[in-house]
C-alpha atoms as a PDB file:
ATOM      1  CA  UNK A   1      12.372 167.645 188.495  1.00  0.00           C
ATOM      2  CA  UNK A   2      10.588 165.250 186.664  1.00  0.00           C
ATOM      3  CA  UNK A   3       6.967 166.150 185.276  1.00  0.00           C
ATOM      4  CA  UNK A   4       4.744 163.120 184.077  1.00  0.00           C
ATOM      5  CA  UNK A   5       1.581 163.150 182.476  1.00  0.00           C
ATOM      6  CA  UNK A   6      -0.917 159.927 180.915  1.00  0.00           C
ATOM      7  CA  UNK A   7      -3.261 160.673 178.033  1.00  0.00           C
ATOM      8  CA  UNK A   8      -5.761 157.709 178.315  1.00  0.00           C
ATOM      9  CA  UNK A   9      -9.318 159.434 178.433  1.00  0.00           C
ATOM     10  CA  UNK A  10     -10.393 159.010 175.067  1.00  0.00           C
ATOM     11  CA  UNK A  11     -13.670 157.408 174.328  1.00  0.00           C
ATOM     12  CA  UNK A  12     -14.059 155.033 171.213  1.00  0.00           C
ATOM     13  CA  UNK A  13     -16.793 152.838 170.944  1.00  0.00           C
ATOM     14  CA  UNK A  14     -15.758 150.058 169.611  1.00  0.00           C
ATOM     15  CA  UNK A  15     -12.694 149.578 171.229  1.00  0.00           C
ATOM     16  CA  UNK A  16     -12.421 147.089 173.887  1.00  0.00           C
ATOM     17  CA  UNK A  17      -8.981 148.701 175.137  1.00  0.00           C
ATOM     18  CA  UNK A  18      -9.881 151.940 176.126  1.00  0.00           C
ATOM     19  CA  UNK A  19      -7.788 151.518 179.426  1.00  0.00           C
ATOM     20  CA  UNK A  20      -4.795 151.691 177.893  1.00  0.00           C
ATOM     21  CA  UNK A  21      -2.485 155.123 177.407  1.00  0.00           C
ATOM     22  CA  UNK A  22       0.270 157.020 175.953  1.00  0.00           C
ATOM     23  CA  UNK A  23       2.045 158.571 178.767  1.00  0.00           C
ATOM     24  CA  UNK A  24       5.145 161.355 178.693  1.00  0.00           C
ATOM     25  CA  UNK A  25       7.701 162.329 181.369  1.00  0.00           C
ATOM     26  CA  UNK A  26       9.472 165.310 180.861  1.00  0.00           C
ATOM     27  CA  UNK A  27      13.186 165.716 182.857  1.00  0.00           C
ATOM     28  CA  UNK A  28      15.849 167.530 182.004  1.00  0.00           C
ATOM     29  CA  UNK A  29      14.319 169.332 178.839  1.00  0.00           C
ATOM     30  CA  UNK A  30      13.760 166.119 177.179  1.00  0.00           C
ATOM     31  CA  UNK A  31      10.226 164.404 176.754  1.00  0.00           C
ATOM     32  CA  UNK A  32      10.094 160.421 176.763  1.00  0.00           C
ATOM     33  CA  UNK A  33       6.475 159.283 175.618  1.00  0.00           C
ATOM     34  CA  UNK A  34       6.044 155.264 176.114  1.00  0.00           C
ATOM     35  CA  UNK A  35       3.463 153.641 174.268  1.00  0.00           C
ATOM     36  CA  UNK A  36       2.460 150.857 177.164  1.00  0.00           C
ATOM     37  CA  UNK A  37       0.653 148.291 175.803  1.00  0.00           C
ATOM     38  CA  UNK A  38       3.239 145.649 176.272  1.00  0.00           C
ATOM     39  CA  UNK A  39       0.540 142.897 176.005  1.00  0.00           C
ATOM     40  CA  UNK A  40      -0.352 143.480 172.586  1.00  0.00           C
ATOM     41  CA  UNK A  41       3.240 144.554 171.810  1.00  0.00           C
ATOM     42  CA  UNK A  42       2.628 148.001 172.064  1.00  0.00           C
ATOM     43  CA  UNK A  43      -0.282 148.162 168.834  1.00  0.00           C
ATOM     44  CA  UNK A  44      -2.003 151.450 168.711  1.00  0.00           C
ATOM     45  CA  UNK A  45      -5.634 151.480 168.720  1.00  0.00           C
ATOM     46  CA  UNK A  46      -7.776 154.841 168.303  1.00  0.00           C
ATOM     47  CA  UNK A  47      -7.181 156.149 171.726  1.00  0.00           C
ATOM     48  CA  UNK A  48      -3.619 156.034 170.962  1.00  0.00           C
ATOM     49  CA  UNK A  49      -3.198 157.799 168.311  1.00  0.00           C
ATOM     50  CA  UNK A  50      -5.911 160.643 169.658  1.00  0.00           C
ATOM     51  CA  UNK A  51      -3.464 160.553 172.833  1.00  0.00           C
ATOM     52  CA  UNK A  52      -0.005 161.142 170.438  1.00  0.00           C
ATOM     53  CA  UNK A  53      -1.701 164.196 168.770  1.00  0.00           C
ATOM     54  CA  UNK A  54      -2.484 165.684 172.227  1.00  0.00           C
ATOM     55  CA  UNK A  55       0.643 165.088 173.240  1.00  0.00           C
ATOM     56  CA  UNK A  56       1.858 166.697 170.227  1.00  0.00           C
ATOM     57  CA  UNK A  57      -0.378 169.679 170.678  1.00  0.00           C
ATOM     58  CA  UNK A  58       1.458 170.103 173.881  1.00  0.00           C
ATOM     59  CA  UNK A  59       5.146 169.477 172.717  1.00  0.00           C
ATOM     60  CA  UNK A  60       4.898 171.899 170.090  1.00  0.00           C
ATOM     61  CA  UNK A  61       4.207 174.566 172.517  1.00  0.00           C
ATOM     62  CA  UNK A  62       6.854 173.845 175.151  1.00  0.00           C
ATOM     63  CA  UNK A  63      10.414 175.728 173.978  1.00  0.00           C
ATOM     64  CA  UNK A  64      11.396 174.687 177.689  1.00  0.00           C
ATOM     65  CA  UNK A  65      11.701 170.717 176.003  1.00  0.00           C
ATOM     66  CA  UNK A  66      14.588 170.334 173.559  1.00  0.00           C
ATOM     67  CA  UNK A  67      14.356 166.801 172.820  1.00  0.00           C
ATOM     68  CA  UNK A  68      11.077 164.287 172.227  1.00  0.00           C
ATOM     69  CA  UNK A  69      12.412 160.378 172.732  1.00  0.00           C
ATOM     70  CA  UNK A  70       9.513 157.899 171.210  1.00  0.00           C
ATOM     71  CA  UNK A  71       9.893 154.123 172.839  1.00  0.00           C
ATOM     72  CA  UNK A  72       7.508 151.003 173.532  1.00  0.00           C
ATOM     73  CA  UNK A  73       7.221 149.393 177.068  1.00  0.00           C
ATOM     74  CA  UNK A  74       8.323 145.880 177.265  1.00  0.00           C
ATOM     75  CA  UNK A  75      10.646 143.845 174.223  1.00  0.00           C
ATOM     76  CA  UNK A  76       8.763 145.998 171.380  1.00  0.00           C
ATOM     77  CA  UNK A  77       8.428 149.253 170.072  1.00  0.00           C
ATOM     78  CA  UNK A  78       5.346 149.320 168.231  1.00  0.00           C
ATOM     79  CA  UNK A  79       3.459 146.660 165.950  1.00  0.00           C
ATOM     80  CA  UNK A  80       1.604 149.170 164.744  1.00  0.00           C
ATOM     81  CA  UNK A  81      -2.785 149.096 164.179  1.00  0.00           C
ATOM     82  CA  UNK A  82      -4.941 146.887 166.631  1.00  0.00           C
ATOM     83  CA  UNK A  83      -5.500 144.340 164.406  1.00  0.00           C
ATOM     84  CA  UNK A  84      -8.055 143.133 167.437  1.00  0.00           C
ATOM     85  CA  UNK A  85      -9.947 146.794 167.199  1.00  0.00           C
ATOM     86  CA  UNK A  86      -9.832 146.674 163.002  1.00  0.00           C
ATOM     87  CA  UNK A  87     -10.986 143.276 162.894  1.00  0.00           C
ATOM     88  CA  UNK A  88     -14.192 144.260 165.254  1.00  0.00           C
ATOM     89  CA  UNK A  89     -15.069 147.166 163.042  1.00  0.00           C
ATOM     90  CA  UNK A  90     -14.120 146.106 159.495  1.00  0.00           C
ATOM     91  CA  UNK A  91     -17.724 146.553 158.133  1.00  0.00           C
ATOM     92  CA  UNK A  92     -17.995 149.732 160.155  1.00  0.00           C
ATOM     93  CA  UNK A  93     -16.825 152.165 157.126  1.00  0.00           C
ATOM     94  CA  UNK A  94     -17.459 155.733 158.750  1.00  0.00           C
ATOM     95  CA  UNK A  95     -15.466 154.095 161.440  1.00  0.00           C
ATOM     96  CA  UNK A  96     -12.115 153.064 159.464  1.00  0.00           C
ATOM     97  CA  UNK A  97     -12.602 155.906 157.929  1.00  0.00           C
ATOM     98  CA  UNK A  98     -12.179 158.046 161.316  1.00  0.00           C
ATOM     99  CA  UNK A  99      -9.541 155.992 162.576  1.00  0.00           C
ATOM    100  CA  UNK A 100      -7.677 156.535 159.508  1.00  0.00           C
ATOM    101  CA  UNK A 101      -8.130 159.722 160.026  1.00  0.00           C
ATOM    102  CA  UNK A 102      -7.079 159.768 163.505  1.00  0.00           C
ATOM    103  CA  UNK A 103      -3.709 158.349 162.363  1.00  0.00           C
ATOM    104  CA  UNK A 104      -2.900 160.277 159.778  1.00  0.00           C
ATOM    105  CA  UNK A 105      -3.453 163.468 162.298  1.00  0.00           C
ATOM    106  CA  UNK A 106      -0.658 162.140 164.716  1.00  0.00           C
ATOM    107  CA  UNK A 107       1.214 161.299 162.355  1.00  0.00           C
ATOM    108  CA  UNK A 108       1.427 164.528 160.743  1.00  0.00           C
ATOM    109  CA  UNK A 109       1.644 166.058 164.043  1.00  0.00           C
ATOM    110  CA  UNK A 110       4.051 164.337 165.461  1.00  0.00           C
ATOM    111  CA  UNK A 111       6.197 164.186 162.059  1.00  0.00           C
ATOM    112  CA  UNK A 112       6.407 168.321 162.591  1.00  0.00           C
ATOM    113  CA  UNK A 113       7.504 168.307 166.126  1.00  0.00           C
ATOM    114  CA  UNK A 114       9.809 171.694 166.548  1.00  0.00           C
ATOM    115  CA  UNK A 115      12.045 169.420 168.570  1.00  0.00           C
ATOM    116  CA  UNK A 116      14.641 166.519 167.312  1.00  0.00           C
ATOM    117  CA  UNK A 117      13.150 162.945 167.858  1.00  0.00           C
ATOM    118  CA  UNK A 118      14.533 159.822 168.485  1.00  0.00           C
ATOM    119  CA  UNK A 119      12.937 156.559 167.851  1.00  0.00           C
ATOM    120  CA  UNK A 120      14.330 154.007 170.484  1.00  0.00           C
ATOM    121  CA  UNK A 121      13.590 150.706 168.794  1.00  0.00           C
ATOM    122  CA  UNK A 122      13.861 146.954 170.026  1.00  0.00           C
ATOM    123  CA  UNK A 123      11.609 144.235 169.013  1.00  0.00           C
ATOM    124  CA  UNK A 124       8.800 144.645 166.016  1.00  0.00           C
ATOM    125  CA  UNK A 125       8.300 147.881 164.411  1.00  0.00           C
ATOM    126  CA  UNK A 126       5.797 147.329 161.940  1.00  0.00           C
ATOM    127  CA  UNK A 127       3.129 149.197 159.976  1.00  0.00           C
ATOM    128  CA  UNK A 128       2.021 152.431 162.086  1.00  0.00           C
ATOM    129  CA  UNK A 129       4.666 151.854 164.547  1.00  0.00           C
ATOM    130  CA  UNK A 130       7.412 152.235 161.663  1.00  0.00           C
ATOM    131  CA  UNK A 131       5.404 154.966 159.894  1.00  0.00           C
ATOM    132  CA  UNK A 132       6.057 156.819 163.661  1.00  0.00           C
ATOM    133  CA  UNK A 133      10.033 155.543 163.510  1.00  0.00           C
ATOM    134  CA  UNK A 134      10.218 157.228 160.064  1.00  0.00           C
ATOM    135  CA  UNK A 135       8.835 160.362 161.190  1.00  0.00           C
ATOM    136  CA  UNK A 136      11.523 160.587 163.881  1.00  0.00           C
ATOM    137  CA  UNK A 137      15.091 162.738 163.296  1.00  0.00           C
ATOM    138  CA  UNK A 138      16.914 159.770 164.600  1.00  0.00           C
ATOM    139  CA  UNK A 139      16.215 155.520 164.876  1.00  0.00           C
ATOM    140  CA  UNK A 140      18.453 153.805 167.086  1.00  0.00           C
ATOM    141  CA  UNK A 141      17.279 150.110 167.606  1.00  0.00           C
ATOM    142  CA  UNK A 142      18.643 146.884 168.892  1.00  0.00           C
ATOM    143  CA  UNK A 143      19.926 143.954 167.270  1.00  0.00           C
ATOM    144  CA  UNK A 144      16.897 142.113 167.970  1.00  0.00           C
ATOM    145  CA  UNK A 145      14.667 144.614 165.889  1.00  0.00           C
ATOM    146  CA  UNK A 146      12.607 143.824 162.803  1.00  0.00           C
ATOM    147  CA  UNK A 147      11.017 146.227 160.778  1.00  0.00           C
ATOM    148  CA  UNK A 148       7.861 146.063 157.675  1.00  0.00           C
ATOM    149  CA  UNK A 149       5.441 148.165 156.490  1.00  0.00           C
ATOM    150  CA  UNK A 150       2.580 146.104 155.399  1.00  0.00           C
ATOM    151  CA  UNK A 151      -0.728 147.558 153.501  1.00  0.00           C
ATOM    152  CA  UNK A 152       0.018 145.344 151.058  1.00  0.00           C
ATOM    153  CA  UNK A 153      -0.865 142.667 153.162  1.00  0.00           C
ATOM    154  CA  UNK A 154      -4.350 143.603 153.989  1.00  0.00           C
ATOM    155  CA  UNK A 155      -5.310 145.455 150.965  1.00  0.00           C
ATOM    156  CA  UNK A 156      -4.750 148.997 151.895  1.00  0.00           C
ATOM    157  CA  UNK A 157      -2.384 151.555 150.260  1.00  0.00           C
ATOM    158  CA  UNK A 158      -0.179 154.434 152.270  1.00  0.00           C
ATOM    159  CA  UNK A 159      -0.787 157.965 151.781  1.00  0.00           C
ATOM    160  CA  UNK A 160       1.710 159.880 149.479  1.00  0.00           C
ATOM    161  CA  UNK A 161       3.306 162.023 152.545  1.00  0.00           C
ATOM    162  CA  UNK A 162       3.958 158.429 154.384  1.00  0.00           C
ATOM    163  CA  UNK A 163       5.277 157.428 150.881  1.00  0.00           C
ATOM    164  CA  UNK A 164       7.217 160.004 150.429  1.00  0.00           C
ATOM    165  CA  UNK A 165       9.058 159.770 153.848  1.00  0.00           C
ATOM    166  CA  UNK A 166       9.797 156.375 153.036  1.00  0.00           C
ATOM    167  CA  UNK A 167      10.965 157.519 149.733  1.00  0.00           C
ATOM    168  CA  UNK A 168      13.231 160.425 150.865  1.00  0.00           C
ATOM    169  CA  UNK A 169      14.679 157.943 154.004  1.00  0.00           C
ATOM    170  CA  UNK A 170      15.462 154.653 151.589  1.00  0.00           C
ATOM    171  CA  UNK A 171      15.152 156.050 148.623  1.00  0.00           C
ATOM    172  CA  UNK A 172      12.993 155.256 145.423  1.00  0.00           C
ATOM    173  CA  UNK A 173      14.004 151.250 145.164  1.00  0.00           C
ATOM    174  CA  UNK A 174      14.466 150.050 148.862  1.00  0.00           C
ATOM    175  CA  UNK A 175      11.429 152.322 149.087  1.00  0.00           C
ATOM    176  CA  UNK A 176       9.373 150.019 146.637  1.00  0.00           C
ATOM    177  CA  UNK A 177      11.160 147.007 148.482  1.00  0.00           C
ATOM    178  CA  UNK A 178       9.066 147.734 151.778  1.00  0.00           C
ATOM    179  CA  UNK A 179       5.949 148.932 150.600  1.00  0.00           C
ATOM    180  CA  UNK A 180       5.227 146.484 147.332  1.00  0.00           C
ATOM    181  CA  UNK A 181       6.675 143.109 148.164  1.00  0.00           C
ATOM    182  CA  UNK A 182       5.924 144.237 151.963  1.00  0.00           C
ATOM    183  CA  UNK A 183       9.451 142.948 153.244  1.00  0.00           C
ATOM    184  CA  UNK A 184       9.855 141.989 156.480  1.00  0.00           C
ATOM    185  CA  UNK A 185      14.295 143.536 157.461  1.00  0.00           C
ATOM    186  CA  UNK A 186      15.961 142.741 160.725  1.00  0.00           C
ATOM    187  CA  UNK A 187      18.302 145.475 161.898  1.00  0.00           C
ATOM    188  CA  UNK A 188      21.148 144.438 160.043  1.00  0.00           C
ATOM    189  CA  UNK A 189      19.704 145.566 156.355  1.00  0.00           C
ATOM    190  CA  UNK A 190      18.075 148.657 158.231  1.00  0.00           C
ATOM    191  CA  UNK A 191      21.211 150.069 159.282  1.00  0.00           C
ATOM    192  CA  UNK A 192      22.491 149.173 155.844  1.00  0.00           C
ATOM    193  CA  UNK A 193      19.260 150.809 154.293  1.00  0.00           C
ATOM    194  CA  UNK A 194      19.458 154.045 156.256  1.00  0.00           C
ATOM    195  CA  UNK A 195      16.241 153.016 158.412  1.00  0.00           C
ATOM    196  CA  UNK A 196      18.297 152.879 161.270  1.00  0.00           C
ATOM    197  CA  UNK A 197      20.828 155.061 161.876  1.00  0.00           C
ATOM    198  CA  UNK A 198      22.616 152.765 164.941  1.00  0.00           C
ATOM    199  CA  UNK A 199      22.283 149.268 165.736  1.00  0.00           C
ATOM    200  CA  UNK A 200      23.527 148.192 169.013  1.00  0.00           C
ATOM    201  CA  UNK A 201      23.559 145.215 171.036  1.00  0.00           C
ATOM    202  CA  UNK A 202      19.882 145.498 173.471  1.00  0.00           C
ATOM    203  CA  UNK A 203      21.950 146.010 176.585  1.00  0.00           C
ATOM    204  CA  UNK A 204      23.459 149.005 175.173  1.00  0.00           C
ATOM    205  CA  UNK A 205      20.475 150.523 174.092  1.00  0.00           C
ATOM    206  CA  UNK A 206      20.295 152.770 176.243  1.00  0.00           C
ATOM    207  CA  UNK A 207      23.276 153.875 176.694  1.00  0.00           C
ATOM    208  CA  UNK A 208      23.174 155.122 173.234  1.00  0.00           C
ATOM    209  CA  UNK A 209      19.936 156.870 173.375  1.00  0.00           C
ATOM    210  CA  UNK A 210      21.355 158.818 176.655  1.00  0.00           C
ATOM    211  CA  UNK A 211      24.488 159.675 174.361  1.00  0.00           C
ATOM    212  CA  UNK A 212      22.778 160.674 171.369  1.00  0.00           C
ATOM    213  CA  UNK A 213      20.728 162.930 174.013  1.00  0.00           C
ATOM    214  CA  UNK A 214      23.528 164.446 175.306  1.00  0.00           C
ATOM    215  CA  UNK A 215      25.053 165.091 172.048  1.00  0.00           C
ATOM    216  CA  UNK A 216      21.864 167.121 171.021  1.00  0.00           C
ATOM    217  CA  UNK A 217      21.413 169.355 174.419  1.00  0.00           C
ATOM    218  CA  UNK A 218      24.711 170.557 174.113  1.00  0.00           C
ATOM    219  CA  UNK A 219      23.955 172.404 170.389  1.00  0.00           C
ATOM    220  CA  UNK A 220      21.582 174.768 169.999  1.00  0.00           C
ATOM    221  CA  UNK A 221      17.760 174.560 170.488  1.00  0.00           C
ATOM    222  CA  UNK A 222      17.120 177.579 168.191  1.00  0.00           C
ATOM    223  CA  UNK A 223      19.784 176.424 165.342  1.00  0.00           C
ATOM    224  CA  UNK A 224      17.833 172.792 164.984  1.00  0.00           C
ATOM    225  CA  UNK A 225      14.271 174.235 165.656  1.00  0.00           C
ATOM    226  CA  UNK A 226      15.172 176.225 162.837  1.00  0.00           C
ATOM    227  CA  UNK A 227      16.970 173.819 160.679  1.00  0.00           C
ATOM    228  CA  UNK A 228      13.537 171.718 161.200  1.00  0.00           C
ATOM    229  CA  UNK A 229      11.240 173.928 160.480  1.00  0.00           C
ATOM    230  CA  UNK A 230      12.961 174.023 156.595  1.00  0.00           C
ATOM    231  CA  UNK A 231      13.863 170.776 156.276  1.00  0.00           C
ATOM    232  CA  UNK A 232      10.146 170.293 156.766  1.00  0.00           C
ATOM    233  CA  UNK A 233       9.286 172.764 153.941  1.00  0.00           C
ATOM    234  CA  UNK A 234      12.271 170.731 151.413  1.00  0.00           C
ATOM    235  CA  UNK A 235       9.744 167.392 152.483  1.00  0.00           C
ATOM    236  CA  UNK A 236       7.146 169.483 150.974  1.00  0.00           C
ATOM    237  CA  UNK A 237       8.782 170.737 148.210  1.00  0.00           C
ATOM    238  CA  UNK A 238      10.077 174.093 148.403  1.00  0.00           C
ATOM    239  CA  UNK A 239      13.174 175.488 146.666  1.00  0.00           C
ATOM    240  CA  UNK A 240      13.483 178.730 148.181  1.00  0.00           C
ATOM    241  CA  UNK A 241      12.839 180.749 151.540  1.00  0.00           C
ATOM    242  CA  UNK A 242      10.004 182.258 152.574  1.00  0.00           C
ATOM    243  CA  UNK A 243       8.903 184.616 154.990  1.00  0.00           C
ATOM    244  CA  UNK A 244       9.213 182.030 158.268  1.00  0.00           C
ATOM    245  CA  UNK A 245      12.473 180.609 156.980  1.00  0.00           C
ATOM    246  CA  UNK A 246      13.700 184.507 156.437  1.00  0.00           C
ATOM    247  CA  UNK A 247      12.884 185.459 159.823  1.00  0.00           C
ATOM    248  CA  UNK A 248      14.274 182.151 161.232  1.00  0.00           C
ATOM    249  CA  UNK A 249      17.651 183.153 160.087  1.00  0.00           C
ATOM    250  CA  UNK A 250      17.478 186.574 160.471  1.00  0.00           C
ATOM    251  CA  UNK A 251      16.814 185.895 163.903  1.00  0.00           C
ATOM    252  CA  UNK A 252      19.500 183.758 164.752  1.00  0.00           C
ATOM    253  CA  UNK A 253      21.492 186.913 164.660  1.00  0.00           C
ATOM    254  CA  UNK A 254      20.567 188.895 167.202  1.00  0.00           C
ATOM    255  CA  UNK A 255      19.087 185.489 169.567  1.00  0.00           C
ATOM    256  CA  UNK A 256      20.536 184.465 173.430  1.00  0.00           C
ATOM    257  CA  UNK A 257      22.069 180.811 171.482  1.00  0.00           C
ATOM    258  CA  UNK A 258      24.599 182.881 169.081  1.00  0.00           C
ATOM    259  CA  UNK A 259      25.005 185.305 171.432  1.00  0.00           C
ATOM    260  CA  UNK A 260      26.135 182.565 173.734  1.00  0.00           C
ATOM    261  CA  UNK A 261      27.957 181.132 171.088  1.00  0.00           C
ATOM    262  CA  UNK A 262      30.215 184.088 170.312  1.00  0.00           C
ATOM    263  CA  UNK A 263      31.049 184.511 173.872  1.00  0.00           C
ATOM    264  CA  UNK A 264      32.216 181.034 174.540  1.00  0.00           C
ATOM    265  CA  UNK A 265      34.311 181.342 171.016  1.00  0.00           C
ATOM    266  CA  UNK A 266      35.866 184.303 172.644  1.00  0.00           C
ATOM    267  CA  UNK A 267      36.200 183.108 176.162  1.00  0.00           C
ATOM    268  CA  UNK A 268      37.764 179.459 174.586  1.00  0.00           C
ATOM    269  CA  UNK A 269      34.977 177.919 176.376  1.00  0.00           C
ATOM    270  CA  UNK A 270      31.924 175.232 175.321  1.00  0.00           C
ATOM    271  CA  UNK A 271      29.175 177.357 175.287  1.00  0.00           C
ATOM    272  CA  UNK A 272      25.908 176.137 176.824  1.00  0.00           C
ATOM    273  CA  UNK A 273      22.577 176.523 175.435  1.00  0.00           C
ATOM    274  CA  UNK A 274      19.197 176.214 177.049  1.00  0.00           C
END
């Protein structure tokens, strides 16, 4: 059974796009969201990113979804802000200032996502579009993909948390590569960099998405919830558990996925998790 759902009623009132949307089609315990604005090569303006952190609000409620699957409509995945929607409110300050808060809210959002996410890149990802790759669990792009992050470019800097997942991805000097000479990779150095994890040809894209899918139903939903949930906390700094990491693990214990796990181990069997 296949559930779909569009998130395109936001208001902005500066934005001459509001018709676009976000949408997300849940199958098989796995979410795909789209961005669809193929005409603008999928560029997020305000409504977008208010859509994503609806869409998060959702996701992060739904146990019944094991994986989240981010990819663009068309030959790009995302070339990140409306530089149309900026460019017709750049004197507008409480304005940029909103937006910017807008996408820093989905980002965060979706960057915390209980579920793994995969990044499913062909074509540009650039600015907020690879700010949203980097925040995924896995990037698997085509050979045609490109990649930048570029505030150096219009004289705007990057929060420290979208630093620091740069940082903790590329480390400290390809890190400073991308962000203060603004460099412009194509999928070859990304893979080599760690931004991508697979490069494949574009006809095989999906193939490899679908595989990597696979790979992740058949493990266990409560062991990489879990594992997320403190990998989040190391982003943030922590050196030692805490109440919600204790419980996590305490849990695991006495939970249907070990349970299931020690059975199959018995039985010589794959055990299946849902």
């Amino acid at each position: 059974m296949t559930e779909a759902a569009n998130f395109s009623s936001f208001s902005s009132s500066a934005s001459s796009s509001s018709s676009t949307f976000i949408s997300m089609q849940v199958e098989h315990a796995v979410a795909r969201i789209t961005i669809a604005r193929p005409q603008r090569r999928n560029a997020l303006d305000t409504s977008c990113w208010l859509a994503l952190s609806q869409i998060c609000d959702t996701l992060a409620t739904r146990a019944d979804i094991r994986v989240v699957l981010l990819r663009g409509e068309g030959e790009h995945f995302c070339a990140g802000a409306d530089i149309h929607e900026l460019a017709e409110n750049i004197q507008n300050t409480a304005w940029l200032r909103a937006n910017q808060s807008h996408v820093a809210d989905a980002l965060d959002r979706f960057a915390a996502l209980p579920q793994p996410t995969i990044a499913m890149i062909r074509g540009c990802c650039y600015g907020g579009g690879a700010a949203l790759a980097i925040s995924c669990d896995f990037r698997l792009a085509a050979t045609d993909s490109r990649f930048a992050i570029t505030p150096a470019k219009l004289g705007l800097t990057y929060r420290l948390v979208d630093c620091l997942r740069v940082n903790q991805l590329l480390g400290p000097a390809r890190a400073r590569e991308m962000l203060l000479l603004a460099r412009e990779i194509d999928a070859g150095t990304a893979l080599e960099w760690g931004l991508a994890g697979e490069v494949v040809p574009p006809e095989r894209l999906d193939e490899c998405v679908s595989a990597l899918i696979e790979k992740l139903l058949a493990l266990s939903g409560y062991s990489q919830r879990g594992i997320k949930v403190t990998m989040l906390k190391l982003r943030d700094g922590a050196t030692r558990d805490d109440d919600e990491t204790n419980q996590t693990f305490d849990g695991a214990f006495s939970g249907a996925d070990f349970a299931e796990a020690t059975a199959a181990f018995i039985a010589k069997r794959r055990p299946v998790f849902f």
